[in-house]
PDB file of N, CA and C in Angstrom:
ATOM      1  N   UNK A   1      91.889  66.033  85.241  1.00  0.00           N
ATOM      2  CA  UNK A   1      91.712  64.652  85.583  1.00  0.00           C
ATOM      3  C   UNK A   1      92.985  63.878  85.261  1.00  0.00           C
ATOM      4  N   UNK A   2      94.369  64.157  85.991  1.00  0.00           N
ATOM      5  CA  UNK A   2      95.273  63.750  85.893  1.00  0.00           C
ATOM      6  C   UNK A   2      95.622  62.177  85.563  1.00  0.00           C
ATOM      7  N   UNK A   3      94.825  61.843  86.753  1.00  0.00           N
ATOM      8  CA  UNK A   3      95.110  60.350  86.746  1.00  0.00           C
ATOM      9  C   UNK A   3      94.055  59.576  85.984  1.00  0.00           C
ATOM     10  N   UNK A   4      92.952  59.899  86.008  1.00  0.00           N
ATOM     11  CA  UNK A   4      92.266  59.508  84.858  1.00  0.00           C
ATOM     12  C   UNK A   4      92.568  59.588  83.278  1.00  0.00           C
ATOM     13  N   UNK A   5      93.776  59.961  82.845  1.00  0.00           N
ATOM     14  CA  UNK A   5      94.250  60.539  81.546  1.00  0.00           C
ATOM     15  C   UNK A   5      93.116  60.762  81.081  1.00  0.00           C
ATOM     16  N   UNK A   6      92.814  62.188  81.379  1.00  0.00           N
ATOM     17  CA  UNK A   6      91.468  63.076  80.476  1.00  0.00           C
ATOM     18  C   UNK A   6      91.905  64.043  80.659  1.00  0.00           C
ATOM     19  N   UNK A   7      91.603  65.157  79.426  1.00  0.00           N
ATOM     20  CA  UNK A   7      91.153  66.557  79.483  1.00  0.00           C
ATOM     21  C   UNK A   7      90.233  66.812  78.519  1.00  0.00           C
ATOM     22  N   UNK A   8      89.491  67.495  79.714  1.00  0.00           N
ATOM     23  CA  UNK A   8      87.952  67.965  79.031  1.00  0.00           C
ATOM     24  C   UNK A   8      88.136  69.463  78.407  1.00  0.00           C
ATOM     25  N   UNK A   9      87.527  69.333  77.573  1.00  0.00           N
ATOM     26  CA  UNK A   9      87.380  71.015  77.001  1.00  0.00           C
ATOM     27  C   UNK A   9      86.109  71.442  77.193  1.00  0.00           C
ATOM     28  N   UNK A  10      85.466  72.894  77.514  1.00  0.00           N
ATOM     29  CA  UNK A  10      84.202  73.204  77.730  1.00  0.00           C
ATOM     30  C   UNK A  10      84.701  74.112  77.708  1.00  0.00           C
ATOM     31  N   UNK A  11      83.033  74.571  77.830  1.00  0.00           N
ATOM     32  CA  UNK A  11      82.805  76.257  78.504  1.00  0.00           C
ATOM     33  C   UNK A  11      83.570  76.867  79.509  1.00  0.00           C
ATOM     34  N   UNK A  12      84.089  78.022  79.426  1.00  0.00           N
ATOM     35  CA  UNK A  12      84.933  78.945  80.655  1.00  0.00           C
ATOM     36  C   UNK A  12      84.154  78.372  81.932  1.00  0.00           C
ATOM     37  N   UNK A  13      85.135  78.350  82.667  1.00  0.00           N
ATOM     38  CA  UNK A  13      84.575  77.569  84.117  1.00  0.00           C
ATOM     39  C   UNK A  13      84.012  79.062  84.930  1.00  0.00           C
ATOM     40  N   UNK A  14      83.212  78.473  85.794  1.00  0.00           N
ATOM     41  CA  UNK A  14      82.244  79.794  86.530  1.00  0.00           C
ATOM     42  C   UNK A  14      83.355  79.846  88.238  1.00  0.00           C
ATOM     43  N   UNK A  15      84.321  78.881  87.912  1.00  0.00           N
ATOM     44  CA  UNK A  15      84.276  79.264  89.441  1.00  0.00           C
ATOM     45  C   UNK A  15      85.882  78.716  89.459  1.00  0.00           C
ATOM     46  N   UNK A  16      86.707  79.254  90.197  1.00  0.00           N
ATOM     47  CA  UNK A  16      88.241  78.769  90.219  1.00  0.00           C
ATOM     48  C   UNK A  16      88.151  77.086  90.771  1.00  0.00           C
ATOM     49  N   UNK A  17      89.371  76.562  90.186  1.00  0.00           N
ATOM     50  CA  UNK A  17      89.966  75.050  90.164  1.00  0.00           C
ATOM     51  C   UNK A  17      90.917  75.034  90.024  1.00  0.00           C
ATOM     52  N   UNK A  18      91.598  74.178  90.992  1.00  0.00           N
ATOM     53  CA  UNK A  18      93.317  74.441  90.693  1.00  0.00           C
ATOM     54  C   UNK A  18      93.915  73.743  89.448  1.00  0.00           C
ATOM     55  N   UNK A  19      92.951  72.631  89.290  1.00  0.00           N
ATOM     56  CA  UNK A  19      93.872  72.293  87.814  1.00  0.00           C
ATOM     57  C   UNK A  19      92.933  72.123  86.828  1.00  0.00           C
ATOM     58  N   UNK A  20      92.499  73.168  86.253  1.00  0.00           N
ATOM     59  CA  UNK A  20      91.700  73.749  85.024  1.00  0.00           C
ATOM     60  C   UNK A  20      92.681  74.837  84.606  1.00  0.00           C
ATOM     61  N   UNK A  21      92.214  75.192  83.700  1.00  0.00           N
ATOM     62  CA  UNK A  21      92.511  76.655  82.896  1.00  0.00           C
ATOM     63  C   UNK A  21      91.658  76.842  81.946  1.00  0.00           C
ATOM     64  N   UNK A  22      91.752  78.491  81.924  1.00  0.00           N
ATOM     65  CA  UNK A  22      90.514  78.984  80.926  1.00  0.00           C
ATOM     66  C   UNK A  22      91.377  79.268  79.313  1.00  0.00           C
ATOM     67  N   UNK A  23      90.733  78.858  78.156  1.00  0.00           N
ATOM     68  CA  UNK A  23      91.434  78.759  77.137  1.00  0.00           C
ATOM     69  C   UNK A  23      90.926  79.584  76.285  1.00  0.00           C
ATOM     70  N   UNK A  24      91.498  80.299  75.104  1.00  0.00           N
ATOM     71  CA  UNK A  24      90.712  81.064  74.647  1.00  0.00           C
ATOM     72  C   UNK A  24      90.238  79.895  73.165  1.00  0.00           C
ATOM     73  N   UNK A  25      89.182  80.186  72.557  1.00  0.00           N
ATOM     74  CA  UNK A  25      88.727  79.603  71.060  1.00  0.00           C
ATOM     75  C   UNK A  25      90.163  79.024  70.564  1.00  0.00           C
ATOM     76  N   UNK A  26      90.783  79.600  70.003  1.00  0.00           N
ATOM     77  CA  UNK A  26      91.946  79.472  69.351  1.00  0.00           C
ATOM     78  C   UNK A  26      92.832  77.720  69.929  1.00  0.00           C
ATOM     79  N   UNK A  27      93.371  78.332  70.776  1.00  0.00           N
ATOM     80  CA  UNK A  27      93.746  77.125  71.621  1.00  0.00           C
ATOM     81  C   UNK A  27      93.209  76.096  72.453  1.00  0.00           C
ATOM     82  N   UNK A  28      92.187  76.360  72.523  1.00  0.00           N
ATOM     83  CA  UNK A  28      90.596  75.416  72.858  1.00  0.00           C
ATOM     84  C   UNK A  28      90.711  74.034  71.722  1.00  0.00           C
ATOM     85  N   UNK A  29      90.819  74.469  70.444  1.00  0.00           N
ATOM     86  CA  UNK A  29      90.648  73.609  69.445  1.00  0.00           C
ATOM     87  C   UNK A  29      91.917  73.587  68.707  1.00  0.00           C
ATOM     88  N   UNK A  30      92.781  73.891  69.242  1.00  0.00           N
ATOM     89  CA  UNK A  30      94.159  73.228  68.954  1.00  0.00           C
ATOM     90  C   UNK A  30      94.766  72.373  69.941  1.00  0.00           C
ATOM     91  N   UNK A  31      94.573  71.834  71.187  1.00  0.00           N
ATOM     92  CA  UNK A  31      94.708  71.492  72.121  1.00  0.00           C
ATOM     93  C   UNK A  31      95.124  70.050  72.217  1.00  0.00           C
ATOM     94  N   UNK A  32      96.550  69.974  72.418  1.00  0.00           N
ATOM     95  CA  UNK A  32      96.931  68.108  71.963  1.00  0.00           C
ATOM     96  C   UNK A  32      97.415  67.680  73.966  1.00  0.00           C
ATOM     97  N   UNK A  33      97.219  66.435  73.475  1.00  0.00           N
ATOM     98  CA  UNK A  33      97.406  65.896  75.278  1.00  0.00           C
ATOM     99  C   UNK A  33      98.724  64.689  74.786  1.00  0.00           C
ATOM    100  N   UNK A  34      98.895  64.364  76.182  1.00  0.00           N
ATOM    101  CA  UNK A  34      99.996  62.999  75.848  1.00  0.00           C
ATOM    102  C   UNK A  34      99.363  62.327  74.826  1.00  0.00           C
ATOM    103  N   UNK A  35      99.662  61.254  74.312  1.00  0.00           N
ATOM    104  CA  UNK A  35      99.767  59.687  73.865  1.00  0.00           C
ATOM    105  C   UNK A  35      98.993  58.968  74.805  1.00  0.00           C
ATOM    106  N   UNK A  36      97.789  58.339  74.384  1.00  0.00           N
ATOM    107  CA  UNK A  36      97.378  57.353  75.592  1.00  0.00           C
ATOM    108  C   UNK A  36      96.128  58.221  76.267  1.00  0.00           C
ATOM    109  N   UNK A  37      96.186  59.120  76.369  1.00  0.00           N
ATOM    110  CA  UNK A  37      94.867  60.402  76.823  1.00  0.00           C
ATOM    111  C   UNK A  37      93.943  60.506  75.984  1.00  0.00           C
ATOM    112  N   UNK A  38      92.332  60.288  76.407  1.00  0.00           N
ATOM    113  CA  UNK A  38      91.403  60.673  76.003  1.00  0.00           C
ATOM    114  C   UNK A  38      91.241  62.237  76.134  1.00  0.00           C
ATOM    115  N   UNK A  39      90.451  62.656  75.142  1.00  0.00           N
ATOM    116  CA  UNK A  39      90.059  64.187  74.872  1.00  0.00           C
ATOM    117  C   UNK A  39      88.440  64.368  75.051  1.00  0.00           C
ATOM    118  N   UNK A  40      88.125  64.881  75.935  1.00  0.00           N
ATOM    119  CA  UNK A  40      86.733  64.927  76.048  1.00  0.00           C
ATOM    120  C   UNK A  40      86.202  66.826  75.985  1.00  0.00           C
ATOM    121  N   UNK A  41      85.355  66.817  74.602  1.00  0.00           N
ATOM    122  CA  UNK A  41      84.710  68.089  74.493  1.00  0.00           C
ATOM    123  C   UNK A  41      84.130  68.541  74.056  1.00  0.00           C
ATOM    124  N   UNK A  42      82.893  69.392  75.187  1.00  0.00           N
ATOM    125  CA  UNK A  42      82.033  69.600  75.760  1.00  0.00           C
ATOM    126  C   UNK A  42      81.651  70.329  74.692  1.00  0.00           C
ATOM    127  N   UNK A  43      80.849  70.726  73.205  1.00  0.00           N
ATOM    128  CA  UNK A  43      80.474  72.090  72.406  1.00  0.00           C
ATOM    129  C   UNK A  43      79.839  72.756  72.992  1.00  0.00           C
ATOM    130  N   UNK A  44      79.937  74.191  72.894  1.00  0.00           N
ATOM    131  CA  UNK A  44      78.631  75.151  73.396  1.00  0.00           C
ATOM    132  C   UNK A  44      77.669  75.462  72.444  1.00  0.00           C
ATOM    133  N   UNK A  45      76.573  75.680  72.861  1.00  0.00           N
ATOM    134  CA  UNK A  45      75.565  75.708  72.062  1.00  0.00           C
ATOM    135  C   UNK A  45      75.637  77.482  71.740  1.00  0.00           C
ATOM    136  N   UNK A  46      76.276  77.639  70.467  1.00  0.00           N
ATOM    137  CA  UNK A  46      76.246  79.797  70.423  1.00  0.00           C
ATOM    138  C   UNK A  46      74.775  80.032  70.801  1.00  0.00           C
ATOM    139  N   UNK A  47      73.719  79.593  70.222  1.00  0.00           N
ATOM    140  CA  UNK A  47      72.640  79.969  70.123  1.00  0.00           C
ATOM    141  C   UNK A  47      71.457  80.549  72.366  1.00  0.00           C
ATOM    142  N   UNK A  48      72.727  79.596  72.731  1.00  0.00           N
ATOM    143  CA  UNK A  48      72.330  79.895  74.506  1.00  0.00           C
ATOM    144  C   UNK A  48      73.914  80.282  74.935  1.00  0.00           C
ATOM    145  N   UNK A  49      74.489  80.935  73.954  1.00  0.00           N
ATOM    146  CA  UNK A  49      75.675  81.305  74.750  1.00  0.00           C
ATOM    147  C   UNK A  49      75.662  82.668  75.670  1.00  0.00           C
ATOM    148  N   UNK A  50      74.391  83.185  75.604  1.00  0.00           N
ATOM    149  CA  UNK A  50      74.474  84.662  76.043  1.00  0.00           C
ATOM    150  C   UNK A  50      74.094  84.612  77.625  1.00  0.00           C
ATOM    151  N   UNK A  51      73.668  85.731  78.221  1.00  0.00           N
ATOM    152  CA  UNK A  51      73.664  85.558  79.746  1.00  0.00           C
ATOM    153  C   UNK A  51      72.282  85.192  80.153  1.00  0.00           C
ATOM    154  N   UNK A  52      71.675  84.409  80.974  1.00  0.00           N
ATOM    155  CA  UNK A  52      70.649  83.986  81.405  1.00  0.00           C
ATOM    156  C   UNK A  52      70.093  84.786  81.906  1.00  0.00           C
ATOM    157  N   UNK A  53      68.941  84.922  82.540  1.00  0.00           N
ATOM    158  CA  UNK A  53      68.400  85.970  83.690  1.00  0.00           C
ATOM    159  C   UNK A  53      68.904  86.090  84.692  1.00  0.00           C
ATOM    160  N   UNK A  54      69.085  84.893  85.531  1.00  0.00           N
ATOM    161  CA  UNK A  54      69.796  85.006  86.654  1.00  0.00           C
ATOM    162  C   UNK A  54      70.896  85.733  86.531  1.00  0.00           C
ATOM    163  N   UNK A  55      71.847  85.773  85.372  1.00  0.00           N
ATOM    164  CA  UNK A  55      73.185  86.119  85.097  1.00  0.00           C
ATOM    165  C   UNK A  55      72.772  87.923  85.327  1.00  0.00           C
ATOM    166  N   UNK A  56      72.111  88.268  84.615  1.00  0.00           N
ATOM    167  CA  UNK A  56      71.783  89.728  84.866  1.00  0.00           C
ATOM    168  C   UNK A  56      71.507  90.650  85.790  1.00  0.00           C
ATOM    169  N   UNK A  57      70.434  89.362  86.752  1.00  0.00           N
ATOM    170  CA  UNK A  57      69.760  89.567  88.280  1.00  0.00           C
ATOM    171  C   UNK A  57      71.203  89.816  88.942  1.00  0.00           C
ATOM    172  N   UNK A  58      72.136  88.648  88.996  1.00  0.00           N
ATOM    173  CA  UNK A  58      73.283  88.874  89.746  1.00  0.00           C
ATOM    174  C   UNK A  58      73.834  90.303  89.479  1.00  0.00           C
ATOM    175  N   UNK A  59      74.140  91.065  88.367  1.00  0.00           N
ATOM    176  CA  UNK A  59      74.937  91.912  87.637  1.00  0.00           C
ATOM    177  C   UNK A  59      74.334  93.065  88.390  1.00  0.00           C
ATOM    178  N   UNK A  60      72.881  93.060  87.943  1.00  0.00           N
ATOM    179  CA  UNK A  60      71.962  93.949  88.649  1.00  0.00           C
ATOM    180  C   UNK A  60      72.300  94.123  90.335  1.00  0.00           C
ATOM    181  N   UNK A  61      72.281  93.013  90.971  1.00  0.00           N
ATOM    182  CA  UNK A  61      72.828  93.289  92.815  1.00  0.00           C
ATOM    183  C   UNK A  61      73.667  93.783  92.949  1.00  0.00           C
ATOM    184  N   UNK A  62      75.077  93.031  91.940  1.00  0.00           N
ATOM    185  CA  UNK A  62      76.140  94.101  92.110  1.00  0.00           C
ATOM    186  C   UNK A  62      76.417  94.950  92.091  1.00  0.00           C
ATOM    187  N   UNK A  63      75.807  95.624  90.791  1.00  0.00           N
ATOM    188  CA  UNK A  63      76.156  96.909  90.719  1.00  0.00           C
ATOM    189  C   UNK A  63      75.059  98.003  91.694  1.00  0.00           C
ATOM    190  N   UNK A  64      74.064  97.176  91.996  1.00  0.00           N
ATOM    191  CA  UNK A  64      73.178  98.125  93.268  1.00  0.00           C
ATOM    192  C   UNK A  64      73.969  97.799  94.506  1.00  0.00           C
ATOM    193  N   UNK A  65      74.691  97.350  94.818  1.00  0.00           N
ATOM    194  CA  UNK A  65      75.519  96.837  96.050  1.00  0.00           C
ATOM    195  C   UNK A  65      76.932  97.891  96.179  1.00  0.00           C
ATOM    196  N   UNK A  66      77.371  98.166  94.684  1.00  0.00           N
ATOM    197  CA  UNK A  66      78.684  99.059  94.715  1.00  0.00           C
ATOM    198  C   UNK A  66      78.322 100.338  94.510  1.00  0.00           C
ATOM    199  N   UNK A  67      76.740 100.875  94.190  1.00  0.00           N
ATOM    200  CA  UNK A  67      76.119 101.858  94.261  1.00  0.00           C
ATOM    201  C   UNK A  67      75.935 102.430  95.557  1.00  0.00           C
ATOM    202  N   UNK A  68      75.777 101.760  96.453  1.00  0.00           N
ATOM    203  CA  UNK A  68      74.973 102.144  98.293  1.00  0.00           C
ATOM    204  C   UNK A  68      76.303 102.484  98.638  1.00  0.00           C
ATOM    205  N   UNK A  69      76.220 104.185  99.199  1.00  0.00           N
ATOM    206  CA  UNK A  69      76.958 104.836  99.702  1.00  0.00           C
ATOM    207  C   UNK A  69      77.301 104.592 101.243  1.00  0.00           C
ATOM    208  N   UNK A  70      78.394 104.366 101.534  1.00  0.00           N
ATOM    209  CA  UNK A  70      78.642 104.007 102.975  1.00  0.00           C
ATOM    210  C   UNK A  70      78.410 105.221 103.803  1.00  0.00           C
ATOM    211  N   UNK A  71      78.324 104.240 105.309  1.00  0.00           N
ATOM    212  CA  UNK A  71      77.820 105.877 106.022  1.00  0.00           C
ATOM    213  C   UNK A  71      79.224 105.758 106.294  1.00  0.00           C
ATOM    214  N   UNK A  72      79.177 107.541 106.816  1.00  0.00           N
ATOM    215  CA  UNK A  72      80.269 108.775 107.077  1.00  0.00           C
ATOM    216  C   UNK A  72      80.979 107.747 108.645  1.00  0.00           C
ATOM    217  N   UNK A  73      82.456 107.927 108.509  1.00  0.00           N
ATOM    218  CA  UNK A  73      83.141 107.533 109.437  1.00  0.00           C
ATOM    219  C   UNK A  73      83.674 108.627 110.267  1.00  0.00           C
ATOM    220  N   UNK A  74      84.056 107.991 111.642  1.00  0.00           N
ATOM    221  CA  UNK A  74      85.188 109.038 112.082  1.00  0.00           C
ATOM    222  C   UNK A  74      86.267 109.127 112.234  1.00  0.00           C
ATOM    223  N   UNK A  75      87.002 109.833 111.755  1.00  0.00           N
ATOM    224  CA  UNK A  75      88.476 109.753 111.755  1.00  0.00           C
ATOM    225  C   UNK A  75      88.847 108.872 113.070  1.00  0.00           C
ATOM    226  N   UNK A  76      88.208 109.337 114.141  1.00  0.00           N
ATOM    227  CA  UNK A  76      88.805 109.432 115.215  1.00  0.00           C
ATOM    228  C   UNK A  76      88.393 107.479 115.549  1.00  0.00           C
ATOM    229  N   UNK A  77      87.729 106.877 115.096  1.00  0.00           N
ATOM    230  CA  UNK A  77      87.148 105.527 115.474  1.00  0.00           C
ATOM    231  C   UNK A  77      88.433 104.362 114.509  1.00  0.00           C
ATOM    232  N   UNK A  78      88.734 103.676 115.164  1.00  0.00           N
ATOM    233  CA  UNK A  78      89.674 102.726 114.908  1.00  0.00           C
ATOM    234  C   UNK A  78      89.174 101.366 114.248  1.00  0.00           C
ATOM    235  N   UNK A  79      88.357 101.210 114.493  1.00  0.00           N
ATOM    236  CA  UNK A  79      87.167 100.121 113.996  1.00  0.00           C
ATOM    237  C   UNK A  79      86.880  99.117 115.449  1.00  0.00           C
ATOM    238  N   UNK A  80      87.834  99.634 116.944  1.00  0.00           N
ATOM    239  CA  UNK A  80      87.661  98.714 117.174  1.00  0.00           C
ATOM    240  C   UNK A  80      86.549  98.585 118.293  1.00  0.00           C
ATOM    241  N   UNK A  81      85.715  99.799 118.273  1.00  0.00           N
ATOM    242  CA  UNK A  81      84.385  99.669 119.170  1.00  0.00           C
ATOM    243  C   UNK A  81      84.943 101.113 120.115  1.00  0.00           C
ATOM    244  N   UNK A  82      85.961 100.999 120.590  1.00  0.00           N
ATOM    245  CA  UNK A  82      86.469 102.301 121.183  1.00  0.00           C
ATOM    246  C   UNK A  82      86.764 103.296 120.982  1.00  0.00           C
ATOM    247  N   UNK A  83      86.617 104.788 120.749  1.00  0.00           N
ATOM    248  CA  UNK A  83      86.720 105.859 120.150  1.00  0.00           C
ATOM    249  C   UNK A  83      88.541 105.674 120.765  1.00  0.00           C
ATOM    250  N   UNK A  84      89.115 106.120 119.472  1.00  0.00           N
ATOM    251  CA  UNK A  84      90.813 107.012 119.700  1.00  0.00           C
ATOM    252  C   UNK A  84      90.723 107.961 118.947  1.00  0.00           C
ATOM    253  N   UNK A  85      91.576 109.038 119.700  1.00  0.00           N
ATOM    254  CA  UNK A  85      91.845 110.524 119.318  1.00  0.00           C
ATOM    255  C   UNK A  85      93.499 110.015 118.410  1.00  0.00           C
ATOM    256  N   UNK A  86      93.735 111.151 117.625  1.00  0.00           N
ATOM    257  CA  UNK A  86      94.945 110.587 116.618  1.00  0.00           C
ATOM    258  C   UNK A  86      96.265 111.270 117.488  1.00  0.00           C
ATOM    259  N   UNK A  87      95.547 112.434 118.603  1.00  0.00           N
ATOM    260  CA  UNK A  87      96.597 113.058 119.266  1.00  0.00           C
ATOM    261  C   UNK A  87      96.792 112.603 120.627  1.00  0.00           C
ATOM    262  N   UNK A  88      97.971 112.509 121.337  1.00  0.00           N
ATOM    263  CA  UNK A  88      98.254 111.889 122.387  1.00  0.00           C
ATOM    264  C   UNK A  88      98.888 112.602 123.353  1.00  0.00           C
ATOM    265  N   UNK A  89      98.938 113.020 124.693  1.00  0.00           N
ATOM    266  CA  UNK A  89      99.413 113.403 125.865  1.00  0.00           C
ATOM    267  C   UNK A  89     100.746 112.895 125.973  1.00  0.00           C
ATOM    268  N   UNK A  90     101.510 113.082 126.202  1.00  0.00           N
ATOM    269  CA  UNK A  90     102.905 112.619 127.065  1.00  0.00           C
ATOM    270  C   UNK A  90     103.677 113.134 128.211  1.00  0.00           C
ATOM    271  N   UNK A  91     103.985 112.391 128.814  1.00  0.00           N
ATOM    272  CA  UNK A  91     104.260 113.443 130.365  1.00  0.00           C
ATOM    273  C   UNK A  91     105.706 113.687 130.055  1.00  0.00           C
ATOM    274  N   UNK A  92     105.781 115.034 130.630  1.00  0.00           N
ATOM    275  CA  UNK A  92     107.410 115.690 130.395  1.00  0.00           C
ATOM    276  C   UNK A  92     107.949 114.937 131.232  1.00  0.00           C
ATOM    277  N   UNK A  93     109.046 114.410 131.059  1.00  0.00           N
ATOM    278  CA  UNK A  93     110.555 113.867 132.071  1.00  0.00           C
ATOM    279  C   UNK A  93     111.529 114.501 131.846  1.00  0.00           C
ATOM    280  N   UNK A  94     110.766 115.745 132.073  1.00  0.00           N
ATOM    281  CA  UNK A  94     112.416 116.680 132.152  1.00  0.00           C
ATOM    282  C   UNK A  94     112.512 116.741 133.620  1.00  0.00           C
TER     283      UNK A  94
END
């Protein structure tokens, strides 16, 4: 919040932002701003710091998602709907 002179401190963000950064503990709470800047921050509660259900459900899709074996390709298929052979004809010009 540039122009607002703020920086917030919180929880690791769930999702990219171009002007955030993820901080570790350490530098979380050492963290000085200009002169003139409010400091706004967010505590986590340790006691709900762990993963929710949903958080697991997700974990769970994924890893059943990187489990499902793809079907068998053919060399010979290009992706682009048309079968190609990898070998090619050329007419002699001798």
């Amino acid at each position: 919040m540039y122009a607002e002179s703020t920086a917030v401190v919180g929880p690791l963000a769930t999702f990219s932002e171009p002007h955030s950064y993820d901080l570790c503990e350490f530098h979380a709470g050492r963290l000085t701003v200009p002169r003139g800047w409010e400091v706004v921050r967010h505590e986590i509660d340790v006691e709900d710091s762990g993963p929710t259900g949903d958080d697991l459900l997700a974990l769970a899709d994924a890893v059943r998602e990187a489990a499902r074996p793809e079907p068998p390709r053919n060399p010979a298929d290009d992706g682009s709907g048309t079968r190609r052979g990898h070998l090619r004809v050329l007419p002699d010009i001798t």
